[in-house]
Protein backbone atom coordinates (compact mmCIF):
# COMPACT_ATOMS: atom_id res chain seq x y z
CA UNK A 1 90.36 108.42 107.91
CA UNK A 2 89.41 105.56 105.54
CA UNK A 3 92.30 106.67 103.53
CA UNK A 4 94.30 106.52 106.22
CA UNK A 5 93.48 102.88 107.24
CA UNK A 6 94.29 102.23 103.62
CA UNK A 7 97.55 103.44 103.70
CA UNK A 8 98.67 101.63 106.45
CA UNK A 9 97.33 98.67 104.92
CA UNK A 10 99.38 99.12 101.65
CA UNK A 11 102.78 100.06 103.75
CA UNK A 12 102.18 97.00 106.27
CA UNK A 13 101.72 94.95 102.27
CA UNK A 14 104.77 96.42 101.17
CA UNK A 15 103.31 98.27 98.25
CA UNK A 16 104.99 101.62 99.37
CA UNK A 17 107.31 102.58 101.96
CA UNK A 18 106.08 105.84 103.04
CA UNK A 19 102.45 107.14 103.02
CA UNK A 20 101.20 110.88 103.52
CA UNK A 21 97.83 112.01 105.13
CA UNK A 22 96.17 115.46 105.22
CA UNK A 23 94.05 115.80 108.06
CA UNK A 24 92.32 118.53 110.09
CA UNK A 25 94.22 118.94 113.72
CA UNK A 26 91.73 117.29 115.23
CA UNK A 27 92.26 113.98 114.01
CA UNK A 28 96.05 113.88 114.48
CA UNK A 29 95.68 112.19 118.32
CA UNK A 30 93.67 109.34 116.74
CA UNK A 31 96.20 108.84 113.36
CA UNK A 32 99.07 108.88 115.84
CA UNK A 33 97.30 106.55 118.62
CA UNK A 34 97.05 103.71 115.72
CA UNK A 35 100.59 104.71 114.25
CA UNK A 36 101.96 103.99 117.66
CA UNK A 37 99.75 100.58 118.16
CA UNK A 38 101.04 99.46 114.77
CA UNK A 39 104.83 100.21 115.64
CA UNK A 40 104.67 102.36 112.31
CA UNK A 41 107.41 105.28 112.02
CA UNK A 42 105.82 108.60 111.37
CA UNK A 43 106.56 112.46 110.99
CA UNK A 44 103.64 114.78 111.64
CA UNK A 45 103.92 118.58 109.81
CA UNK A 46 101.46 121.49 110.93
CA UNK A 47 100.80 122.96 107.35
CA UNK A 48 98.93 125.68 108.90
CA UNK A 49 94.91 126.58 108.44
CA UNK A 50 94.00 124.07 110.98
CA UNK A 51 95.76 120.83 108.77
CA UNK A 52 98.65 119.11 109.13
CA UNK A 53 100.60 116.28 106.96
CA UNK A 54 101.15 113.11 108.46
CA UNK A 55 104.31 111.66 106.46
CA UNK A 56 104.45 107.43 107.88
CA UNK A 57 106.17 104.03 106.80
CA UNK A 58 109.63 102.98 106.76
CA UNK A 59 111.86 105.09 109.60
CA UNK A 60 114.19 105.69 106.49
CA UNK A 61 111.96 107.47 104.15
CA UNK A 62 110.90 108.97 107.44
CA UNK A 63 114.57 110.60 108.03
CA UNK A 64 114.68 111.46 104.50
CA UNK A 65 111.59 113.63 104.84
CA UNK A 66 112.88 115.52 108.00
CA UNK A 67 115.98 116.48 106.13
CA UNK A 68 113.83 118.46 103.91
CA UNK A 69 113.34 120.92 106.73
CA UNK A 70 110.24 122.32 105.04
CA UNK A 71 106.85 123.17 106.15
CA UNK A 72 104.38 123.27 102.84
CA UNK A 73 105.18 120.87 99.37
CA UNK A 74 105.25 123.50 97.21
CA UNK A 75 108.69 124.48 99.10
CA UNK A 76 110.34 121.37 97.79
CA UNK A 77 113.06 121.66 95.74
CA UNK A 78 112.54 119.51 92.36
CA UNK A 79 115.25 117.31 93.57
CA UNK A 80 113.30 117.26 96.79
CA UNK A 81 109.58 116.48 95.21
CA UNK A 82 111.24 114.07 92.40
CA UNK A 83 112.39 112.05 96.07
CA UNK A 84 109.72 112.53 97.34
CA UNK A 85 107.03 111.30 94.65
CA UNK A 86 109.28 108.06 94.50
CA UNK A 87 109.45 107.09 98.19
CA UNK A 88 105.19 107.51 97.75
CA UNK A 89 104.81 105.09 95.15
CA UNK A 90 104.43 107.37 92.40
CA UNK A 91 105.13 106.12 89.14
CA UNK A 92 108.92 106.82 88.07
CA UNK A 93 108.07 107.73 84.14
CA UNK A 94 106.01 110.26 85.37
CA UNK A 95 107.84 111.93 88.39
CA UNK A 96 110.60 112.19 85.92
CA UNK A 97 108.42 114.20 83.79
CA UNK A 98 107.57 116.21 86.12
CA UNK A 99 111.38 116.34 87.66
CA UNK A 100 112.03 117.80 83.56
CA UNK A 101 109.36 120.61 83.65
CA UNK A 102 110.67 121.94 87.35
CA UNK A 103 113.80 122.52 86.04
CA UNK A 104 113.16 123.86 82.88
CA UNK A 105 110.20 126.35 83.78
């Protein structure tokens, strides 16, 4: 969770608009409880084995991610994780680097 509260520190700083979060299950009441108190957008994902993704930050980036429609990252299309990897804060030399090798492996 301290990862968490970091997050939402760096989104409410404007350092990124959208964070993601792997928790167990059993912490998703308590992520969305202080999602909710901080009026932050968020999209939770069940990822199955007892985890889910919590996806959280600007309602945009938020929209974008549900029009993915997809369950587990390693579904996303390259188009789809070079997009994502931006939104996160990821640094843009390198996602399109790794945009490249997708679509010429």
């Amino acid at each position: 969770m301290e990862v968490f509260h970091h997050n939402i520190y760096e989104y409410q700083k404007g350092l990124r608009p959208l964070c993601l979060c792997t928790f167990n299950r059993e912490k998703t009441q308590k992520a969305e409880e202080r999602l909710i108190k901080e009026n932050i957008s968020y999209y939770i994902n069940e990822i199955g084995d007892g985890k889910i993704n919590i996806y959280f930050g600007n309602q945009a980036c938020i929209e974008v991610i549900k029009s993915f429609n997809k369950i587990n990252l390693c579904e996303l299309t390259a188009q789809e994780d070079f997009i994502l990897g931006i939104m996160l804060g990821y640094d843009r030399l390198l996602q399109c680097g790794r945009y490249l090798k997708k679509i010429y492996i």
